[in-house]
Structures are given as structure tokens and as C-alpha cells.
C-alpha atoms as a PDB file:
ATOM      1  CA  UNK A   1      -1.648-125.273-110.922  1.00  0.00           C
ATOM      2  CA  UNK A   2      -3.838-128.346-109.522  1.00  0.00           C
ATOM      3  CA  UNK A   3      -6.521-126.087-108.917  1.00  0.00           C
ATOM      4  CA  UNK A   4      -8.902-128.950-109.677  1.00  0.00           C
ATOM      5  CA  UNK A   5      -6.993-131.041-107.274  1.00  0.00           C
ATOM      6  CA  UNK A   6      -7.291-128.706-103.813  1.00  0.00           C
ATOM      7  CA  UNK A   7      -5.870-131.466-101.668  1.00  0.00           C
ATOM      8  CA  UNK A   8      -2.727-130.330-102.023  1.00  0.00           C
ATOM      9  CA  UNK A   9      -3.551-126.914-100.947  1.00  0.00           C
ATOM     10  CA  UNK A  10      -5.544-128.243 -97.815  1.00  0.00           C
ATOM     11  CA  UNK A  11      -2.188-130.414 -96.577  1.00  0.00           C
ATOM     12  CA  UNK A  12      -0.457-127.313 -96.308  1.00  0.00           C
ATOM     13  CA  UNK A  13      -3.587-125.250 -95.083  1.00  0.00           C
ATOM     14  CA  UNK A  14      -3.928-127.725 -91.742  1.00  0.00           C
ATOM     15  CA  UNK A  15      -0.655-127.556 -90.020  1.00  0.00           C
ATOM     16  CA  UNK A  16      -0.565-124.061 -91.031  1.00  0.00           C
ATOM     17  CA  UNK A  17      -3.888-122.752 -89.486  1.00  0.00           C
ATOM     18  CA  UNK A  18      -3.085-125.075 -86.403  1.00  0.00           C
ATOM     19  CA  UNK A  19      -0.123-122.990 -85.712  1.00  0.00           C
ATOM     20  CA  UNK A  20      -2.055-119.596 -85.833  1.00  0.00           C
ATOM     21  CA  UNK A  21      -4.352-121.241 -82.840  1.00  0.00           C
ATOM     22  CA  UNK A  22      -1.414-123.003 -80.949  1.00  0.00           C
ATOM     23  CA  UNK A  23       0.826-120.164 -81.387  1.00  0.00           C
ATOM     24  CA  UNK A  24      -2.029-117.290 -80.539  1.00  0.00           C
ATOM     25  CA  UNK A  25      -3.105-119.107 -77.709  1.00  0.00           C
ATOM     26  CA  UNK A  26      -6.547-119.266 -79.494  1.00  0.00           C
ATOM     27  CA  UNK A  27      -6.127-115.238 -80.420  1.00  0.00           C
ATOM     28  CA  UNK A  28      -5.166-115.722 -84.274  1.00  0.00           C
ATOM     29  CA  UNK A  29      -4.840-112.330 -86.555  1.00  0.00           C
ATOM     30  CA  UNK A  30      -7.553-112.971 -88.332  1.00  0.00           C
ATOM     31  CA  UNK A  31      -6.609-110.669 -91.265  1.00  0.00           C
ATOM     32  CA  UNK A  32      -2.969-112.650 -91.325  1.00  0.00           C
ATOM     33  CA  UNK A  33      -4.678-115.716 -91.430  1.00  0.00           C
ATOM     34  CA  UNK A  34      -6.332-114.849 -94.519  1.00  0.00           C
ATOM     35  CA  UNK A  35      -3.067-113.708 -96.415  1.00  0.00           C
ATOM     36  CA  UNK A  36      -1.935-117.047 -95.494  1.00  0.00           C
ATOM     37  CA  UNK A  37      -4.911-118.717 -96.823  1.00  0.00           C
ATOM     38  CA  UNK A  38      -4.454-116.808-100.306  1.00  0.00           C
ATOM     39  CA  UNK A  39      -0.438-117.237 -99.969  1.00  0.00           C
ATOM     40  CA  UNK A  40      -0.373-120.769 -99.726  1.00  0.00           C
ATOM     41  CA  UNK A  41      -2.904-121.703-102.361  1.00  0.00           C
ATOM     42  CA  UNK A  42      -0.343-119.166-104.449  1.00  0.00           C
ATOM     43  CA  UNK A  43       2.514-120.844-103.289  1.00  0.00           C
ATOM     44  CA  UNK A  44       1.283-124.236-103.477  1.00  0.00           C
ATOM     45  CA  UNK A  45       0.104-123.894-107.573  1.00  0.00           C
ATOM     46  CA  UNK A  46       3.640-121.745-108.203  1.00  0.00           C
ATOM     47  CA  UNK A  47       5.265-125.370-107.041  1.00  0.00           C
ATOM     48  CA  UNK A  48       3.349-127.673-109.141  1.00  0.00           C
ATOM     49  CA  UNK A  49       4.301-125.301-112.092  1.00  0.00           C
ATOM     50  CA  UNK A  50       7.626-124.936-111.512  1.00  0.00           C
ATOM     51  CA  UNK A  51       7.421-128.932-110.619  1.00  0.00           C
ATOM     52  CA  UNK A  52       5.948-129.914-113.713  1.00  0.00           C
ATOM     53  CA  UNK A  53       8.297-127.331-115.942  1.00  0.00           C
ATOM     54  CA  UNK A  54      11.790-129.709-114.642  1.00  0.00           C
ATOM     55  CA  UNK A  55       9.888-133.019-114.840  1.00  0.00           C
ATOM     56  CA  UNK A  56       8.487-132.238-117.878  1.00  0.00           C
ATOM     57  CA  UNK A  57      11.161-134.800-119.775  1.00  0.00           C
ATOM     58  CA  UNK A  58       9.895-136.952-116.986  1.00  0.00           C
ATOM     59  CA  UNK A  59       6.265-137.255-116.795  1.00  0.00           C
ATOM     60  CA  UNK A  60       5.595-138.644-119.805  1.00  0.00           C
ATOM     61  CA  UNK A  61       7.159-141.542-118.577  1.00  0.00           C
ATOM     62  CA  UNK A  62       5.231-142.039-115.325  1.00  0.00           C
ATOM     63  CA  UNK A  63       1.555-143.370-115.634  1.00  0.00           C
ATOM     64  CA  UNK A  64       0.231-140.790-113.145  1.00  0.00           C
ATOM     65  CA  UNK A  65       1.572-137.908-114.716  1.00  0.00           C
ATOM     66  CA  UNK A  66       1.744-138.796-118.611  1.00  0.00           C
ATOM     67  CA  UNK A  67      -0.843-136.211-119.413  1.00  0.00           C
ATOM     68  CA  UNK A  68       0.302-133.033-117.586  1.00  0.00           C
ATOM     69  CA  UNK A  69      -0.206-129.989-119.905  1.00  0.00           C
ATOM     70  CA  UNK A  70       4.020-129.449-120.739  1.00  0.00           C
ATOM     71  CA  UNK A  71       3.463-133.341-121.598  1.00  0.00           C
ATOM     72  CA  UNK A  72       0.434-133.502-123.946  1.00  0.00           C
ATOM     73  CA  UNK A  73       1.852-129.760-125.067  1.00  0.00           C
ATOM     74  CA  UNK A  74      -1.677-128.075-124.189  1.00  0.00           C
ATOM     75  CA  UNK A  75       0.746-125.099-122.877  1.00  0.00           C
ATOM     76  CA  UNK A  76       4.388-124.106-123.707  1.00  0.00           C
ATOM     77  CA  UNK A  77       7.574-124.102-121.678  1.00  0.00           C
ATOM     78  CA  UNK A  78       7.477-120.180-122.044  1.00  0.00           C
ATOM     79  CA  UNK A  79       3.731-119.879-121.008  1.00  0.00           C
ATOM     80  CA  UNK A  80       4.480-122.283-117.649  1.00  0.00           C
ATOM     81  CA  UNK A  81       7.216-119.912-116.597  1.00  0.00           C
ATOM     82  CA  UNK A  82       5.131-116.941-117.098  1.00  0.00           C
ATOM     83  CA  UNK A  83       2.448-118.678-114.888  1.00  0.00           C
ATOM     84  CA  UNK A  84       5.043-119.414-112.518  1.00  0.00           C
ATOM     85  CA  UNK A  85       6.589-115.616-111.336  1.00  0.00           C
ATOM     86  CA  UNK A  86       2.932-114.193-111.928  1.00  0.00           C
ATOM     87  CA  UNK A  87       2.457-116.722-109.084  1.00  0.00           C
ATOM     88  CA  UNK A  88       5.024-115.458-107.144  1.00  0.00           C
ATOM     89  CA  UNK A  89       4.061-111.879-107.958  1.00  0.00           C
ATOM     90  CA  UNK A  90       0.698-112.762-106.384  1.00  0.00           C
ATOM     91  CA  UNK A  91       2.663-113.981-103.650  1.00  0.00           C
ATOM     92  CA  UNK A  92       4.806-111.763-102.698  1.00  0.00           C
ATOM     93  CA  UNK A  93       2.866-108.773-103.028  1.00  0.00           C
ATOM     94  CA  UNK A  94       0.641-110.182 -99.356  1.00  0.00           C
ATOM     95  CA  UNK A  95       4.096-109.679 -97.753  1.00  0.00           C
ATOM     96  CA  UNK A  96       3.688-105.833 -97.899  1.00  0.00           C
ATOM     97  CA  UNK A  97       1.353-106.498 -94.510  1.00  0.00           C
ATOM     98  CA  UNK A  98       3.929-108.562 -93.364  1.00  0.00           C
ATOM     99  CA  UNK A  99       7.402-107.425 -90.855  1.00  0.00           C
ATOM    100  CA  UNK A 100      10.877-107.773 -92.219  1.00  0.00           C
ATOM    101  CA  UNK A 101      11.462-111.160 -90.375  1.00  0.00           C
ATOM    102  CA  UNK A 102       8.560-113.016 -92.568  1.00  0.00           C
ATOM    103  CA  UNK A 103       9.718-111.000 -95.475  1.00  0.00           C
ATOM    104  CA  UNK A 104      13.142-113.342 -95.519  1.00  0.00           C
ATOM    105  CA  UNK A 105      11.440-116.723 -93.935  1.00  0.00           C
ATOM    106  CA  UNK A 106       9.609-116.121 -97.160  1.00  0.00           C
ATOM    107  CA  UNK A 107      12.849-116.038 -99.466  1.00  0.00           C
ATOM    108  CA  UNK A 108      13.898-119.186 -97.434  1.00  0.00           C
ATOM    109  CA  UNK A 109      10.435-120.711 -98.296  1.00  0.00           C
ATOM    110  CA  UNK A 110      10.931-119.804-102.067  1.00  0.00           C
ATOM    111  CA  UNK A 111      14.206-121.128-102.372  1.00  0.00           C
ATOM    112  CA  UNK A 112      13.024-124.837-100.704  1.00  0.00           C
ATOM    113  CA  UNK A 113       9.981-124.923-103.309  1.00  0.00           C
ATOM    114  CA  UNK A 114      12.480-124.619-106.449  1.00  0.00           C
ATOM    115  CA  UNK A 115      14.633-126.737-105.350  1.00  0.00           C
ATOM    116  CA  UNK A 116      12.662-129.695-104.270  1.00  0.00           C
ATOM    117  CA  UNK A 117      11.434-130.824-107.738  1.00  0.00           C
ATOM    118  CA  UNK A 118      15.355-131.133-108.611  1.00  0.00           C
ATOM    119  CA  UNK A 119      16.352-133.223-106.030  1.00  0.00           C
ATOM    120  CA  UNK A 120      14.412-136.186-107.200  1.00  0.00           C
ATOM    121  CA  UNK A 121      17.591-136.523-109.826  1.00  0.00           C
ATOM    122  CA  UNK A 122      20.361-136.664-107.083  1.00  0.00           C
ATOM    123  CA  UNK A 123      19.340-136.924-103.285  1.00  0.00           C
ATOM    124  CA  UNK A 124      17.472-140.527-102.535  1.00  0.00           C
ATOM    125  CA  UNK A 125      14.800-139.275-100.126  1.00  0.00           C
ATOM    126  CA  UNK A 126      14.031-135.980-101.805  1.00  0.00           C
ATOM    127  CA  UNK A 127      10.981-136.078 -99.111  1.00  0.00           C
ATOM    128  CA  UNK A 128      13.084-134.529 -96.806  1.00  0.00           C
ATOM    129  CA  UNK A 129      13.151-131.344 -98.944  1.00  0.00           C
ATOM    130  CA  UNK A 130       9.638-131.537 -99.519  1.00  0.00           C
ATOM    131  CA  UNK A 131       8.905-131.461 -96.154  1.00  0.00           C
ATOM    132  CA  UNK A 132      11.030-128.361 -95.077  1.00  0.00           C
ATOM    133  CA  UNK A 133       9.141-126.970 -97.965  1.00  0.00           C
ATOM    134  CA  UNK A 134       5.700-127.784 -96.687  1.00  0.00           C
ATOM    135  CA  UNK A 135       6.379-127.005 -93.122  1.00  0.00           C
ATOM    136  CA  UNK A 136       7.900-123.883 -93.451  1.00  0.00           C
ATOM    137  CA  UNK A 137       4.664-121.771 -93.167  1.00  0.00           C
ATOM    138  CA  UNK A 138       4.588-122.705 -89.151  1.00  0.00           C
ATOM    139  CA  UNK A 139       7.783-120.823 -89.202  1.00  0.00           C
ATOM    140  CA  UNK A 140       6.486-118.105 -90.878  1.00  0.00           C
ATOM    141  CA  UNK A 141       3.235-117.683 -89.128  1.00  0.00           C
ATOM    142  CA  UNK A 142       5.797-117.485 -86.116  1.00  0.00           C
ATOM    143  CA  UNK A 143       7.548-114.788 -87.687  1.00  0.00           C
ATOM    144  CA  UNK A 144       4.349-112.933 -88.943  1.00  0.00           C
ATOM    145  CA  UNK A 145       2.516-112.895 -85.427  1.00  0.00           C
ATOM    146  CA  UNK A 146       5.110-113.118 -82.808  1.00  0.00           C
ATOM    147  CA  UNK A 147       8.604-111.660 -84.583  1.00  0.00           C
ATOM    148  CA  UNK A 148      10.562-114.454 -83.551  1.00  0.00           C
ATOM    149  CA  UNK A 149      11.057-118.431 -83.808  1.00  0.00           C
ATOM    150  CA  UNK A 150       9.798-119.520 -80.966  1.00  0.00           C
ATOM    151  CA  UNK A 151      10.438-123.491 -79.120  1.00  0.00           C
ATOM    152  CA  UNK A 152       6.843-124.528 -79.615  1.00  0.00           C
ATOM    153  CA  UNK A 153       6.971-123.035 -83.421  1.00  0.00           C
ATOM    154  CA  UNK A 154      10.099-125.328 -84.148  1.00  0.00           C
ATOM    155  CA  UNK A 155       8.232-128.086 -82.551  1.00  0.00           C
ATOM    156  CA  UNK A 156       5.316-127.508 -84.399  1.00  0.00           C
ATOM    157  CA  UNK A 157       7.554-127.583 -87.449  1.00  0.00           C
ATOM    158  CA  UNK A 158       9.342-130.863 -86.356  1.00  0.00           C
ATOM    159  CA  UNK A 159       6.046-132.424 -86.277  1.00  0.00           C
ATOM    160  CA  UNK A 160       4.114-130.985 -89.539  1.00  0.00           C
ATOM    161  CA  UNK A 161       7.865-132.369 -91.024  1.00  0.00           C
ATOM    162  CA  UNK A 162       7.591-136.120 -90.096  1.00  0.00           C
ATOM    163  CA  UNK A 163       4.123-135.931 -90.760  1.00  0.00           C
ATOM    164  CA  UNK A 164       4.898-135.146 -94.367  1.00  0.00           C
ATOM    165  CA  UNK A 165       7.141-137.600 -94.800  1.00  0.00           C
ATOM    166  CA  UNK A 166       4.477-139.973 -93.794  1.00  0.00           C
ATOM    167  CA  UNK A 167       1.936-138.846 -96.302  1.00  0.00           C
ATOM    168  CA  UNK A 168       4.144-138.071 -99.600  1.00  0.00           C
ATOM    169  CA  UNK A 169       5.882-141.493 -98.772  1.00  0.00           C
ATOM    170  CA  UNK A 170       2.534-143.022 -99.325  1.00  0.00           C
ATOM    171  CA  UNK A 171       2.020-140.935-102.322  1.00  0.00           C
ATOM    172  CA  UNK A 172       6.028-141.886-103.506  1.00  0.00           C
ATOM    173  CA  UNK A 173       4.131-145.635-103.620  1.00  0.00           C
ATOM    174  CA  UNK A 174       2.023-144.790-106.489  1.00  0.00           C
ATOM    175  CA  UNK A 175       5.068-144.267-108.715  1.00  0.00           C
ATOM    176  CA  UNK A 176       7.480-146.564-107.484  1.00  0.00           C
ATOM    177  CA  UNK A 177       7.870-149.152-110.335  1.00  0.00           C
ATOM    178  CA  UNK A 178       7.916-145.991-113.157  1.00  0.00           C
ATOM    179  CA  UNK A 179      10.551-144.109-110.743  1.00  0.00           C
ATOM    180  CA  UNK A 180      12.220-147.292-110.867  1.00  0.00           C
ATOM    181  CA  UNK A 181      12.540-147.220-114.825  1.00  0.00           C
ATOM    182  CA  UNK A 182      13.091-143.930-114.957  1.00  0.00           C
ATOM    183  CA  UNK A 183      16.084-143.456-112.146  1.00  0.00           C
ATOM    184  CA  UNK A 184      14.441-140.840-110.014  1.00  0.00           C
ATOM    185  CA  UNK A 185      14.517-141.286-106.433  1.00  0.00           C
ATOM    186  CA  UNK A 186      12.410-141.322-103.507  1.00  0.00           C
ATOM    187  CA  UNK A 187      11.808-142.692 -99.957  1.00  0.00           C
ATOM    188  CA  UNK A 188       9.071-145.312-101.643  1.00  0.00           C
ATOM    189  CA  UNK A 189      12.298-146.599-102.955  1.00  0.00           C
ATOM    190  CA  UNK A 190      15.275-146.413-100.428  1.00  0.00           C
ATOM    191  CA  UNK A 191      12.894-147.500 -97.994  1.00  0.00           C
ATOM    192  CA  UNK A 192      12.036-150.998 -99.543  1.00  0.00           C
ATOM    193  CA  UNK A 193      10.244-153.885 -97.665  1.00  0.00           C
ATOM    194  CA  UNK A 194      10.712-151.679 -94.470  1.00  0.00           C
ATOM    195  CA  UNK A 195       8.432-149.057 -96.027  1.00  0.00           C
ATOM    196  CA  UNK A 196       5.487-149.253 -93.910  1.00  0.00           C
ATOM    197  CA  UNK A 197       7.775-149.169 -90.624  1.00  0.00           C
ATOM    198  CA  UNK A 198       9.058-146.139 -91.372  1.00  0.00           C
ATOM    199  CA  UNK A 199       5.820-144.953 -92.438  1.00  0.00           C
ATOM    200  CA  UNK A 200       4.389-145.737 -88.849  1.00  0.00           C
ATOM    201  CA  UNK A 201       7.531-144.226 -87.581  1.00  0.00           C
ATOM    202  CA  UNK A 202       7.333-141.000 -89.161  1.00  0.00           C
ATOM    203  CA  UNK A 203       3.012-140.733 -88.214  1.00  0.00           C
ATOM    204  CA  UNK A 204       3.950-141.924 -84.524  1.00  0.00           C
ATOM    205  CA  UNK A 205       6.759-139.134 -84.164  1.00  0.00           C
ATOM    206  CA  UNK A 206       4.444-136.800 -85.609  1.00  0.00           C
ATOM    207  CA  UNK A 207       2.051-137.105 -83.335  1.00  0.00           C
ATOM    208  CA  UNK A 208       4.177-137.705 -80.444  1.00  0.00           C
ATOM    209  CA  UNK A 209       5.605-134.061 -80.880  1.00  0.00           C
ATOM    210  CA  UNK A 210       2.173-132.495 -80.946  1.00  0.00           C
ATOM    211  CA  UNK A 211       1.762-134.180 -77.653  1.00  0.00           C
ATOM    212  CA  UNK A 212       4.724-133.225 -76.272  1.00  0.00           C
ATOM    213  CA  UNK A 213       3.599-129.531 -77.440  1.00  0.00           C
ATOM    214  CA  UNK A 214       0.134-130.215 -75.229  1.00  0.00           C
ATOM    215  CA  UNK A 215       1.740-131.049 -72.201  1.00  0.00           C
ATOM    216  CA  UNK A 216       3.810-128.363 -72.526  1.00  0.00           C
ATOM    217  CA  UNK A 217       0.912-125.554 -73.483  1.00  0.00           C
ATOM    218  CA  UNK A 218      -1.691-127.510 -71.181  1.00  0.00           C
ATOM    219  CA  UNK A 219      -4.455-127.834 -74.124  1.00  0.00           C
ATOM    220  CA  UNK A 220      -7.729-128.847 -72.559  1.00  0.00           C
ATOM    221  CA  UNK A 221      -8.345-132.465 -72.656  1.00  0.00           C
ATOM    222  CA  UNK A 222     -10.463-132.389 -75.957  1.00  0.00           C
ATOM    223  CA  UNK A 223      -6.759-132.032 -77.652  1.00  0.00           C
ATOM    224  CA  UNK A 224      -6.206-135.437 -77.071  1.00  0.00           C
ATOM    225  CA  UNK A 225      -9.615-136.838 -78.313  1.00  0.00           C
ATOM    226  CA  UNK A 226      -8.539-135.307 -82.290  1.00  0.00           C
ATOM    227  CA  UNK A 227      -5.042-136.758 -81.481  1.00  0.00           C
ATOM    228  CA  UNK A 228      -6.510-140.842 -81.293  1.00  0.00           C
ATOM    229  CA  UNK A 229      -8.846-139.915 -84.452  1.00  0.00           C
ATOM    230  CA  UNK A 230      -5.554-139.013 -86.570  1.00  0.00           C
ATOM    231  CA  UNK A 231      -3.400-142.558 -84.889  1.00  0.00           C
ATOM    232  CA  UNK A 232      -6.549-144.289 -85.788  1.00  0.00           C
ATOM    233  CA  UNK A 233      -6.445-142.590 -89.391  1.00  0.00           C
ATOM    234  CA  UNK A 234      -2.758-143.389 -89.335  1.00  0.00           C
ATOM    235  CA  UNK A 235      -2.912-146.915 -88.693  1.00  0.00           C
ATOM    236  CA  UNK A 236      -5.633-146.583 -91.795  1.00  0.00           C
ATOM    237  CA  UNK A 237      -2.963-145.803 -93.960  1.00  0.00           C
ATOM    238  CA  UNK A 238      -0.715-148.046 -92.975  1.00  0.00           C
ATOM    239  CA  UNK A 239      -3.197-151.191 -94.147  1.00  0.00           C
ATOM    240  CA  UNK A 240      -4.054-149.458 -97.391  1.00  0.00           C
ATOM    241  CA  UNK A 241      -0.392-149.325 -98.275  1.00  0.00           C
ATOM    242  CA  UNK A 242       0.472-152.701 -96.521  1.00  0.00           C
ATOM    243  CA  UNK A 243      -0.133-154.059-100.800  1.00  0.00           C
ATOM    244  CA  UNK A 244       1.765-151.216-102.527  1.00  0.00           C
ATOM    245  CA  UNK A 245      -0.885-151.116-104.705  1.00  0.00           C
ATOM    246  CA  UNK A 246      -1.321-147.774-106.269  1.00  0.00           C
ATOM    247  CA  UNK A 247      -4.753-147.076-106.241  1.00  0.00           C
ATOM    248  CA  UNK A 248      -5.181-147.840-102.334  1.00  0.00           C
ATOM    249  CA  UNK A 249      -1.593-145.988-101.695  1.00  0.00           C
ATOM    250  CA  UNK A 250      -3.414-142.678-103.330  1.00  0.00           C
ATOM    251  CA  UNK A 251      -6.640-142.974-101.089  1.00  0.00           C
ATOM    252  CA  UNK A 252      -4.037-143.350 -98.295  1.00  0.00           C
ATOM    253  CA  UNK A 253      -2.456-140.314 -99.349  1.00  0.00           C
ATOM    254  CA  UNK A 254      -6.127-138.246 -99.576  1.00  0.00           C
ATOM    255  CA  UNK A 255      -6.863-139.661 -96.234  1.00  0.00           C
ATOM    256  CA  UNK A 256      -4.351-137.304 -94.914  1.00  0.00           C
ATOM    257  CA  UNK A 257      -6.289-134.464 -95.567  1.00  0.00           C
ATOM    258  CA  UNK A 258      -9.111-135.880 -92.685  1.00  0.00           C
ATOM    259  CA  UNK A 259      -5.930-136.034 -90.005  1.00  0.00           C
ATOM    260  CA  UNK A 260      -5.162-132.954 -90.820  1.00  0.00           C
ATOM    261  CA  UNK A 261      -8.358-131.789 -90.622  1.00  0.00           C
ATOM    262  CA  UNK A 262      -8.472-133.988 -86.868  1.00  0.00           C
ATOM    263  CA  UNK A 263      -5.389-132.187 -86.023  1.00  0.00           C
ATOM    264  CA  UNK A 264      -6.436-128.626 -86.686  1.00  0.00           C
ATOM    265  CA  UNK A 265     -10.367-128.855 -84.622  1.00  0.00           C
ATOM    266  CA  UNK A 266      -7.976-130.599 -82.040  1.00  0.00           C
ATOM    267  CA  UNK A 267      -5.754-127.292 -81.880  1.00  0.00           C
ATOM    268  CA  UNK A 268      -8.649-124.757 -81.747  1.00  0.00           C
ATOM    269  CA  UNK A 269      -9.898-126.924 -79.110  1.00  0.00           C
ATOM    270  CA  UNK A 270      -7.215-127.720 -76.823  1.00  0.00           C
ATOM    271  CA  UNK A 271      -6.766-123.855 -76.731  1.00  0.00           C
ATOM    272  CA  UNK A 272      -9.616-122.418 -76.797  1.00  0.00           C
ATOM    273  CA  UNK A 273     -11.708-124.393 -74.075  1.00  0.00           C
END
């Protein structure tokens, strides 16, 4: 479940409360908030299990992940997939104070989580999955306080998108050489020498859309103060992984959770003074 690695959790938590102040106009539901906070740290250890159960032929291969519990056999295949629906069960069961529209953004949700960890084996930037995976809780905190999709939520979502292909491409670095050896793709990969261009790319569009959603929402200046922390924590990253050496391309990844963090005071801000 990671539970002793919350980072994961807090990458998703970011964008995700951001969009309850952005969306709210500084008015969240606090009580929906909180079944989001309990959904996605559900949601978020139901996809490292389910993760970890199709890699499981794969991990011991790959330094990083060579001693995962289905590896070292510390748990069975039977026990993760128990783990995994009670997970879900958990999961679903915070829908009940939820409206009909959230109740199926959720099924799309599910559906992206599953079938992310498979397309490692046949789609070569399997990022892209992962981050309509991780973004999709802006669309359903749309759904859950406002009923609809709105343009600011799918910008919102555009953003959180390219800003997770920034982060798990840095993360796609630490494995590169045993992804290599053991044919499973990713954007570290297709990406080559040109890696850290597209990495600024995908950080510059990112924050370029929040921006655009500023202007557009007329956050007070502040906004914009948070924005030139997270380029500054961007540009960060980009010399840790300038090496592609693993150790500094995993601190680059952490660092992400301080942008998001950047991004999120910058949201209550911009709205609320």
C-alpha cells in the first residue's frame, strides 16, 4: 500500500485540494473535501497493490523494486487481491455522499488505475495513462461540488496532466537501464537525450495553464508569487536529472511534492484574498 511512503498520496492530494479552492471560489465543502482526503489515500494504496500484483514477474528484476512483498513472498498473490477490492470497498462506500455524476467519474477513475500498470508492456509512454489516472480527481471534485465539467475544471485537469508527466518522467529515470533489460516501456526511454526538454516542456505547460486559469478567474496577485516558487522548483529538477543518475532523479521526483505544495497555498490565496 506505500503507506510508509505518503508521497505518493500527497501528489495526488495537491492538485486535488487546489481544485476544491479554485473551483469553490475559496467556498470548498468542507465535509467533501474530507471524503476526498480518505478516497484518495484509498485509491492511491488500491493502485500500488494492484500495481505490484501485474509487475510482480517484474520487480524482481528492477533494483528499486526487487524487494516488494509479492517479490520477497512476505504476502501471497491471493492475500494482495483481497487487499486490493477491500480497498475499493473502502472506496466506494464515501460515494454514498456523493451525486450520480461522481458516482460514474468514479468508475472512469477505477478503470484508468487498473489499467495503467499494464500498459508499461505495450504503449511506450505509459505516463500518459498515469496521468489521466492521477488527474482525474479535479474532474471529480467538479462533478461532486458543481454537477458538471466545467472549462476551468478541464483546464485544471490539462495542467495537473502535464505536470505529471513531468514528475513520473523524472521518477521513469531511476529505472531506465533495468526497464531497458527488462523490455518495459516508458517516457525515460522514448524520450532519450531529449529527456530533460521535454521535461521542461511538460513543467512550463503546466504552469502556463494554471496561469491562463488566473487570468481568467482574476486570483489576487499572491497567485503568482507560489507560481515562480514552483518554475524555480522546476528548473531544480531539471539540474538534478541533467546526470540521469538515479539517486538525484528520485530527490527530483520528491521535490514535487514542495510544488505541489507551492501550487495549492498559491490557489487558496489567489482566491481567497
Amino acid at each position: 500500500m506505500r503507506a510508509d511512503k505518503p508521497i505518493g498520496t500527497t501528489l495526488l492530494l495537491w492538485p486535488t485540494l487546489s481544485s476544491f479552492f479554485i473551483l469553490t471560489a475559496g467556498n470548498p465543502d468542507l465535509f467533501l473535501m474530507s471524503l476526498f482526503v480518505l478516497g484518495t489515500f484509498f485509491m492511491r494504496s488500491a493502485g500500488c497493490v494492484i500495481n505490484d500484483y501485474f509487475d510482480r514477474n517484474f520487480d524482481g528484476k528492477v533494483t528499486r523494486t526487487k524487494n516488494r512483498p509479492l517479490v520477497i513472498g512476505e504476502i501471497t498473490e491471493k492475500e494482495a487481491l483481497v487487499l486490493f477490492f477491500f480497498l475499493l470497498l473502502l472506496s466506494s462506500s464515501l460515494l454514498l455522499w456523493m451525486n450520480y455524476l461522481t458516482f460514474l467519474m468514479a468508475l472512469i477513475g477505477l478503470m484508468l488505475a487498473i489499467i495503467y500498470p499494464l500498459t508499461k508492456r505495450f504503449f511506450s509512454i505509459p505516463q500518459i495513462f498515469l496521468g489521466l489516472a492521477f488527474s482525474w480527481g479535479i474532474i471529480m471534485v467538479s462533478t461532486a461540488e458543481l454537477n458538471e465539467v466545467t472549462e476551468i475544471s478541464l483546464l485544471l485537469f490539462a495542467s495537473c496532466f502535464f505536470w505529471i508527466m513531468a514528475y513520473d518522467t523524472a521518477y521513469a529515470l531511476c529505472d531506465k537501464e533495468d526497464d531497458l533489460g527488462i523490455g518495459i516501456n516508458s517516457s525515460a526511454i522514448v524520450f532519450g537525450e531529449n529527456v530533460r526538454v521535454f521535461f521542461y516542456a511538460f513543467h512550463i505547460i503546466s504552469l502556463s495553464v494554471l496561469i491562463l486559469v488566473s487570468y481568467m478567474l482574476n486570483f489576487h496577485f499572491s497567485f503568482y508569487f507560489f507560481a515562480l516558487i514552483s518554475l524555480l522548483l522546476a528548473l531544480y529538477q531539471g539540474f538534478l536529472i541533467k546526470d540521469q543518475d538515479h539517486l538525484k532523479c528520485l530527490k527530483a521526483f520528491k521535490n514535487n511534492n514542495w510544488l505541489g505544495l507551492s501550487i495549492f497555498l498559491g490557489s487558496i490565496a489567489g482566491v481567497s484574498l
